[in-house]
Protein backbone atom coordinates (compact mmCIF):
# COMPACT_ATOMS: atom_id res chain seq x y z
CA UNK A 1 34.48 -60.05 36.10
CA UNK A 2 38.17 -59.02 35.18
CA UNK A 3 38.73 -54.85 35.21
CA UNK A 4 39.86 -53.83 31.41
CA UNK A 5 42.54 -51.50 31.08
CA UNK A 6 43.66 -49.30 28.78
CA UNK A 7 45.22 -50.55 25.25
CA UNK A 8 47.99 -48.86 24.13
CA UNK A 9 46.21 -47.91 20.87
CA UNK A 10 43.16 -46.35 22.57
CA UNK A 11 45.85 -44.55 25.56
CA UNK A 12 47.23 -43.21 21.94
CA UNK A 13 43.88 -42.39 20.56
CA UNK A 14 43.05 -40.05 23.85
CA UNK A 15 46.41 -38.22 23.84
CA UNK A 16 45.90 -37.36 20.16
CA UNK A 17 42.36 -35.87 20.39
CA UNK A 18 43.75 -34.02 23.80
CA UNK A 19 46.73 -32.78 21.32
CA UNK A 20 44.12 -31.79 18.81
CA UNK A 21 42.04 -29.70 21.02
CA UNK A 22 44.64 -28.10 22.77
CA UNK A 23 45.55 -27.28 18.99
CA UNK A 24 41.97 -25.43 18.55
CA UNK A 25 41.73 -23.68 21.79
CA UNK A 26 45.28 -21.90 21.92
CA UNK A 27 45.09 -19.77 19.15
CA UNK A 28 41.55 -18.75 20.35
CA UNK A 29 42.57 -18.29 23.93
CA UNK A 30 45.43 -16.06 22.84
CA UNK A 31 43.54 -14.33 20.29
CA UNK A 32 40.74 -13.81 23.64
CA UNK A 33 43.97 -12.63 25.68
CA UNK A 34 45.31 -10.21 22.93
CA UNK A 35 41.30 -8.60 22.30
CA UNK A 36 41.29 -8.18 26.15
CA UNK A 37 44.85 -6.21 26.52
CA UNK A 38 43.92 -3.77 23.27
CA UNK A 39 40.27 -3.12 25.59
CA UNK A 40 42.34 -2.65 28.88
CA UNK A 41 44.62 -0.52 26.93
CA UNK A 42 41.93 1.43 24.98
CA UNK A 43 40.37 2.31 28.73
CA UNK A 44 44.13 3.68 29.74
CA UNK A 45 44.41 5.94 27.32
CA UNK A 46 40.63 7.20 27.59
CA UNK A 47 41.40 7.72 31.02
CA UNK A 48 44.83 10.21 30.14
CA UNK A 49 42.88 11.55 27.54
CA UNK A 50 40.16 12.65 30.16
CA UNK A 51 42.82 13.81 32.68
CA UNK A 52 44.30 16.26 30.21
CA UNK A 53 41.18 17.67 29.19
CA UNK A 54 40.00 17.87 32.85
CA UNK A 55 43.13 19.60 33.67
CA UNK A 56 42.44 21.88 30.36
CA UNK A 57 39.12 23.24 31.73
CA UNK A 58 40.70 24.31 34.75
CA UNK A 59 43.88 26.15 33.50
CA UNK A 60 42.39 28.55 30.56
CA UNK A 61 41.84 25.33 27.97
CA UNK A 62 45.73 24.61 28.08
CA UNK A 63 46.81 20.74 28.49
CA UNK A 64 49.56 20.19 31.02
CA UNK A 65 52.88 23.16 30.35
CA UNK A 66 55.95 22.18 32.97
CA UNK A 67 57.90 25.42 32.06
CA UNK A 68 54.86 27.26 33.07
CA UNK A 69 53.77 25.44 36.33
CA UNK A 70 57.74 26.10 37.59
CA UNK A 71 58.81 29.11 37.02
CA UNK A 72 60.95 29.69 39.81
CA UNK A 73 63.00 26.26 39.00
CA UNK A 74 62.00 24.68 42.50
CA UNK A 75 61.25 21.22 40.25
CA UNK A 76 63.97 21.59 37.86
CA UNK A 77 66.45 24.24 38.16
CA UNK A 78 67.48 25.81 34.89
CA UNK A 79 70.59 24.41 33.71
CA UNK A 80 69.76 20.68 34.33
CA UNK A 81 67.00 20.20 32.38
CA UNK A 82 68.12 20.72 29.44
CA UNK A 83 67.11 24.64 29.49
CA UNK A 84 70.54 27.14 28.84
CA UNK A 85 70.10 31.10 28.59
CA UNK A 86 67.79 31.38 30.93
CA UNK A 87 64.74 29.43 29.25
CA UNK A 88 62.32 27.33 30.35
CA UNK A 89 61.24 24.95 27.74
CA UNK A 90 63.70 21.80 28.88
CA UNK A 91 60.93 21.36 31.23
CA UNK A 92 58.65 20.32 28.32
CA UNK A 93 58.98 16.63 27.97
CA UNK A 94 56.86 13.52 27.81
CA UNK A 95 58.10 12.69 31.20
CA UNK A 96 57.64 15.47 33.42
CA UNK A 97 53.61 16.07 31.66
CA UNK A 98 52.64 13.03 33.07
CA UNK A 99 54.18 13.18 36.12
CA UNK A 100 52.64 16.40 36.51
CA UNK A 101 49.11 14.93 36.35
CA UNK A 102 50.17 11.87 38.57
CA UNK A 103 51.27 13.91 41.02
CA UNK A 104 47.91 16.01 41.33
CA UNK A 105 46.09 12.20 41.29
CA UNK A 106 44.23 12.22 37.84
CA UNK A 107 46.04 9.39 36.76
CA UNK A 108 48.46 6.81 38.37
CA UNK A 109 51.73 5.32 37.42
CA UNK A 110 50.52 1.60 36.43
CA UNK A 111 48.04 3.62 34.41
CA UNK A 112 51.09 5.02 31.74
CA UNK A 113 52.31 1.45 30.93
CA UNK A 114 50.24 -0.08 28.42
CA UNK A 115 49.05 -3.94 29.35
CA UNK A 116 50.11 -4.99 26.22
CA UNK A 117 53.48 -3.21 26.29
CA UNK A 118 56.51 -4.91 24.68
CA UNK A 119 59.26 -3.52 25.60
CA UNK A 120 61.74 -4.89 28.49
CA UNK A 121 62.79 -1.13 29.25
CA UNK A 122 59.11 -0.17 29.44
CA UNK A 123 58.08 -0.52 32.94
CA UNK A 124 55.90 1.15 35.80
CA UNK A 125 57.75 3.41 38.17
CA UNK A 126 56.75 1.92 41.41
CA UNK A 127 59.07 4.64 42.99
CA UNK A 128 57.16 7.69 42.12
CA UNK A 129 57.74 10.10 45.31
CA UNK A 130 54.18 11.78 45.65
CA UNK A 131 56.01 14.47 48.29
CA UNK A 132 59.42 15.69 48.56
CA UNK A 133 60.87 14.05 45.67
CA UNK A 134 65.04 13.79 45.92
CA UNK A 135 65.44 14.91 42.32
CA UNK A 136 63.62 18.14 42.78
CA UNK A 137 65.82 21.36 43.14
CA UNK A 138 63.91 22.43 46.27
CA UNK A 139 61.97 19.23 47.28
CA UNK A 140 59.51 20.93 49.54
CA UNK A 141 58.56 23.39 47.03
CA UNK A 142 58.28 20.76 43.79
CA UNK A 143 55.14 20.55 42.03
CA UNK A 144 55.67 16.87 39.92
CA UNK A 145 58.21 14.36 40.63
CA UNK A 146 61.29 14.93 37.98
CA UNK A 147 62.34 11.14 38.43
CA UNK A 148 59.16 9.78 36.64
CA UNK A 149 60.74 9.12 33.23
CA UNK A 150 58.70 9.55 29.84
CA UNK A 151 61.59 7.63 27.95
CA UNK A 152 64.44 5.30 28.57
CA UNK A 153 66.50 8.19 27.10
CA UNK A 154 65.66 11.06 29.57
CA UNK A 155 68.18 13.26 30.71
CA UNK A 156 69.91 12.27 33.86
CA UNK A 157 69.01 14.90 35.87
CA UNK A 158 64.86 13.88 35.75
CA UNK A 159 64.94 9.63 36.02
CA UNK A 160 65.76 7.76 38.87
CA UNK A 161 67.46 4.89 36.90
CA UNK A 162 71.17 4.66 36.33
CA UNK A 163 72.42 6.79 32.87
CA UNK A 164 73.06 5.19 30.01
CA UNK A 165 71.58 3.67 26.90
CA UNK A 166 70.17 0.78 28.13
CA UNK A 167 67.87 2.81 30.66
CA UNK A 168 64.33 2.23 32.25
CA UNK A 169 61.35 4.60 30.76
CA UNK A 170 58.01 4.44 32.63
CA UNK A 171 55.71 5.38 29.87
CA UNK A 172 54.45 3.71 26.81
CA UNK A 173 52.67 6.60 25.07
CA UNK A 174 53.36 9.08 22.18
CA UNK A 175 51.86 12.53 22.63
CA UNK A 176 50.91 15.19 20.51
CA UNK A 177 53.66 17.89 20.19
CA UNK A 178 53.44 21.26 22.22
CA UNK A 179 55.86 23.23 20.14
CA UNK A 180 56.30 25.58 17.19
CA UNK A 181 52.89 25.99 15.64
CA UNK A 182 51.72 22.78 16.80
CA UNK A 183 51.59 24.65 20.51
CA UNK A 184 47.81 25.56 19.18
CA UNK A 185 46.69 21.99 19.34
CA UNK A 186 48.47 21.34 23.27
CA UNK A 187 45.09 22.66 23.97
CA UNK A 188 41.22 21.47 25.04
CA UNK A 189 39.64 21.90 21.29
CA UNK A 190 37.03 19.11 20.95
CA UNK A 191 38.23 18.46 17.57
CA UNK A 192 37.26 15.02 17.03
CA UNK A 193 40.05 14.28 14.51
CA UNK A 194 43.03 15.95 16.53
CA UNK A 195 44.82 13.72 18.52
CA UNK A 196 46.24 13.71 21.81
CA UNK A 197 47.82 10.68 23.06
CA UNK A 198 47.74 7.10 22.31
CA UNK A 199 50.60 4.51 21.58
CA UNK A 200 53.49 4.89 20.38
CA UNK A 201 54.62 3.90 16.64
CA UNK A 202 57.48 3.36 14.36
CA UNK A 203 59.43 5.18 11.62
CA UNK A 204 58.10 5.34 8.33
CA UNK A 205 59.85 4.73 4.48
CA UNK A 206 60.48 8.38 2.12
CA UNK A 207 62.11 10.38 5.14
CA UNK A 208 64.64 13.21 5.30
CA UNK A 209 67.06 13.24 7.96
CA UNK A 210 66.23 16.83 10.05
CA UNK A 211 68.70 17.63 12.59
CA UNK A 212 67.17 15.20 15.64
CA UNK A 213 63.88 14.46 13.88
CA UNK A 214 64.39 11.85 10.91
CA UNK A 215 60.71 11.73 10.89
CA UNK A 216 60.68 14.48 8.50
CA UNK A 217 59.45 14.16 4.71
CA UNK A 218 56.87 15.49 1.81
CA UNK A 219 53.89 13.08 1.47
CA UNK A 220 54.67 10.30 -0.75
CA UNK A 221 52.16 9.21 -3.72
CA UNK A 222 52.71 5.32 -3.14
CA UNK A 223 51.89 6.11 0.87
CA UNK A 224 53.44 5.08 3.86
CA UNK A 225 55.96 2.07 4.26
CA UNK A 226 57.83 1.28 7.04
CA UNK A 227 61.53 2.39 7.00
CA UNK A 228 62.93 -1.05 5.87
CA UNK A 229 66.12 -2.69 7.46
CA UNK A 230 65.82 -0.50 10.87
CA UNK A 231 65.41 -1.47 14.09
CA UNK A 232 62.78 1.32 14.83
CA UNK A 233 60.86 0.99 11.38
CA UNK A 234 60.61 -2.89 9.99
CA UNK A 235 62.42 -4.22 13.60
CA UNK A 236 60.28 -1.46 15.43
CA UNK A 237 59.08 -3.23 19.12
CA UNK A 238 55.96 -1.15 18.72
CA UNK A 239 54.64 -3.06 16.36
CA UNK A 240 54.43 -5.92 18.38
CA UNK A 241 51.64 -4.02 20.79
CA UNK A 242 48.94 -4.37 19.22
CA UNK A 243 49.94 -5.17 15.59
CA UNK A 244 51.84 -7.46 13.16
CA UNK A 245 54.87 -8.16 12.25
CA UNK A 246 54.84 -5.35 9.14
CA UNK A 247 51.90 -3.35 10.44
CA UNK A 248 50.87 -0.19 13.24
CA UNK A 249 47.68 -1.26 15.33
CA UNK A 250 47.06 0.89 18.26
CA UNK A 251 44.29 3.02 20.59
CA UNK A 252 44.31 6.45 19.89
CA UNK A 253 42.74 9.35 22.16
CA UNK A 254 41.73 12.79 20.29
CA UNK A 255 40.41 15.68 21.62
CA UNK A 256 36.98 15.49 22.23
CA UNK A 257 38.12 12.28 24.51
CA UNK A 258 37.17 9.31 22.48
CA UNK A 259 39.23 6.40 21.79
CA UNK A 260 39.55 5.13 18.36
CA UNK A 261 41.49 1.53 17.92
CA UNK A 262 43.45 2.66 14.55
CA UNK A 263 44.46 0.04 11.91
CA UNK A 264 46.91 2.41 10.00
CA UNK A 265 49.32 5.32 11.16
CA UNK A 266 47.56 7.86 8.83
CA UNK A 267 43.88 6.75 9.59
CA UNK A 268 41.71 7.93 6.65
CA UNK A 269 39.59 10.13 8.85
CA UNK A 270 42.56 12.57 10.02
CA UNK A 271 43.60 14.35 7.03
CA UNK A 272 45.40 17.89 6.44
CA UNK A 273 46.23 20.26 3.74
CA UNK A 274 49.32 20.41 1.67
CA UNK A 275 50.21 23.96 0.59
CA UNK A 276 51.35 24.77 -2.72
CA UNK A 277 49.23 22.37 -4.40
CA UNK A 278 47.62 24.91 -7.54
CA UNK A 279 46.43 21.31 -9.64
CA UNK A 280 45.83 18.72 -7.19
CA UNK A 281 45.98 14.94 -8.92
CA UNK A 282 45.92 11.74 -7.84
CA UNK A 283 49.70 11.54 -7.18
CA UNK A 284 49.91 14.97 -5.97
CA UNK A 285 46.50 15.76 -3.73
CA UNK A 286 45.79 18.52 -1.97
CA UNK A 287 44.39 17.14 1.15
CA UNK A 288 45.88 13.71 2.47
CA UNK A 289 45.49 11.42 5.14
CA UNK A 290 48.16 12.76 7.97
CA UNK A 291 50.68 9.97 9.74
CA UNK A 292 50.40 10.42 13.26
CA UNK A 293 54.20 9.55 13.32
CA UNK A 294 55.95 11.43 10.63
CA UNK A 295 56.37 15.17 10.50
CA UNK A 296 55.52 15.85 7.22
CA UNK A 297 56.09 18.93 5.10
CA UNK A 298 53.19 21.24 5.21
CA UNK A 299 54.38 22.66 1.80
CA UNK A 300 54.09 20.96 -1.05
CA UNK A 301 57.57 21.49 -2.68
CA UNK A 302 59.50 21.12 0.04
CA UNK A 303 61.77 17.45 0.37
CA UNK A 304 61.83 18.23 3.82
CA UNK A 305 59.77 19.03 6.83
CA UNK A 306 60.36 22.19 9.05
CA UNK A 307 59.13 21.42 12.47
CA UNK A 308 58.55 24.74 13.46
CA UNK A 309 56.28 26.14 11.52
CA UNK A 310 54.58 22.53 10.45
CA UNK A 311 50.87 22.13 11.50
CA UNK A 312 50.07 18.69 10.97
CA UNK A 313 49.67 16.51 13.36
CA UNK A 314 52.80 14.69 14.56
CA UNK A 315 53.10 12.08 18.31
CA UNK A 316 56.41 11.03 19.71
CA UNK A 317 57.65 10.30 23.40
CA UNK A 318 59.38 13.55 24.08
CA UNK A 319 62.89 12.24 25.94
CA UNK A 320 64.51 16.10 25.77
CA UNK A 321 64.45 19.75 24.72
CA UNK A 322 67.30 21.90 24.39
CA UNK A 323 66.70 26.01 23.86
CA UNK A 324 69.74 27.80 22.74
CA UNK A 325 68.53 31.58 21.15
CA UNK A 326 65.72 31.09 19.19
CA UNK A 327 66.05 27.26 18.12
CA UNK A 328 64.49 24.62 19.99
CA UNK A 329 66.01 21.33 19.64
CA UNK A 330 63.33 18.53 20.78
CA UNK A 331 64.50 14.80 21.06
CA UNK A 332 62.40 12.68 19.97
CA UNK A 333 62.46 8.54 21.56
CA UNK A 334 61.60 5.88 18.70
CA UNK A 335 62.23 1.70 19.29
């Protein structure tokens, strides 16, 4: 009895349905891979979250404070962090806060990059000097390593990468800010709406330029929009994390340490009050749902936000702080 191969027709028939399948399964294998990055990711930032309140309840309910744990400059002499007249606040970056708890071994340095990170500048320090770092001012005496870098745009002086602007950051989180009258919420408050770290996000439509924070701007009545036509609002890598092409998906840790995978910047649950608002309307409420990533303008009338004195809540990679008298200059990293 004579074997019977293949026909052409049926060889074509099998490649097709092969073609077809592969068809159906890859957009459900990537949507599979893309559910199981946001759930690795979610677990990361529980697991910060958790170190900074654990770290809280040992240190009088305060979250990590660099200018505090140095005081006699052996990490970072004054003068080259960014500190002049004798301060201490150039200390107070994204950077050197997580360094400070991976250098006391609550968290680790793979655990700061996000799985589904998207950024090629974005990468774990696998350098981190857990003794004796060489960019310490008295290495033997340093309490964090001052080479871990919160942002590609760190100054020189704390990052062990080459300077420029094409540099190498080893974090991919935003944090809550621990300045002006937003120092209150650097703090272990179990506020279930407050949060403290999560990832990063772009810049928003209807903002004021501020001196170094264009995130600065009076709540707008039509909402939110991304700032069109910029590489950090419509062209913004962070939206490819966890989101869409025009849209802000991300985990977000608050202060009583759960994890919340957000849908929107200003999620309707975390709200704050406008001031100044003597007939609240629909285009002009008095309480509104607060962007995690714009520092809006606690006061009603104002076009503009003033970050000193602003209470809402407002998350950015820290890259640098400048003190000169009595004004604080924080830079704020955005892609």
């Amino acid at each position: 009895m004579k074997n019977r191969a293949f026909t052409l027709i049926e060889l074509l028939v099998v490649i097709a349905i092969i073609a077809l399948l592969v068809g159906i399964l890859l957009p459900a294998l990537g949507k599979a891979r893309q559910s199981a990055r946001q759930v690795k990711d979610s677990t990361q930032v529980k697991n910060i979250v958790a170190a900074m309140l654990t770290w809280a309840q040992q240190n009088r309910e305060q979250f990590p404070l660099p200018s505090q744990l140095d005081r006699n400059n052996q990490t970072l002499a004054i003068g080259t962090a960014g500190d002049v007249n004798g301060t201490q606040r150039g200390k107070d970056n994204t950077g050197n806060v997580l360094s400070v708890l991976i250098w006391n071994g609550s968290i680790s340095p793979e655990l700061c990059i996000s799985p589904a990170e998207s950024a090629s500048n974005i990468r774990i320090d696998e350098q981190y000097q857990n003794a004796n770092p060489t960019q310490a001012a008295v290495a033997a005496q340093a309490v964090w390593d001052p080479g871990f870098s919160g942002t590609p745009d760190d100054p020189a002086t704390q990052r062990r990468r080459t300077p420029g602007p094409n540099g190498t950051g080893n974090n991919s989180y935003a944090q809550t800010m621990m300045f002006g009258a937003r120092q209150a919420r650097w703090s272990n408050t179990f506020n279930t709406t407050e949060a403290v770290i999560g990832n990063r996000g772009p810049t928003f439509a209807n903002t004021t330029s501020s001196g170094s924070n264009p995130d600065s701007g009076n709540w707008p009545a039509q909402g939110w929009q991304l700032q069109a036509n910029s590489p950090q609002g419509t062209g913004s890598v962070t939206l490819a994390i966890h989101g869409g092409r025009n849209t802000w998906e991300g985990n977000m840790g608050y202060n009583d340490g759960h994890v919340t995978f957000e849908t929107r910047a200003d999620p309707v649950e975390v709200t704050y009050r406008r001031r100044g608002v003597t007939s609240p309307s629909p285009t002009n409420p008095a309480t509104v749902p607060d962007n995690l990533f714009v520092d809006e303008a606690d006061d009603a009338s104002s076009s503009s936000a003033n970050f000193s004195t602003n209470t809402n809540q407002y998350l950015r990679p820290i890259s640098n702080v400048v003190v000169s008298g009595t004004t604080t200059t924080v830079s704020i990293f955005r892609d």
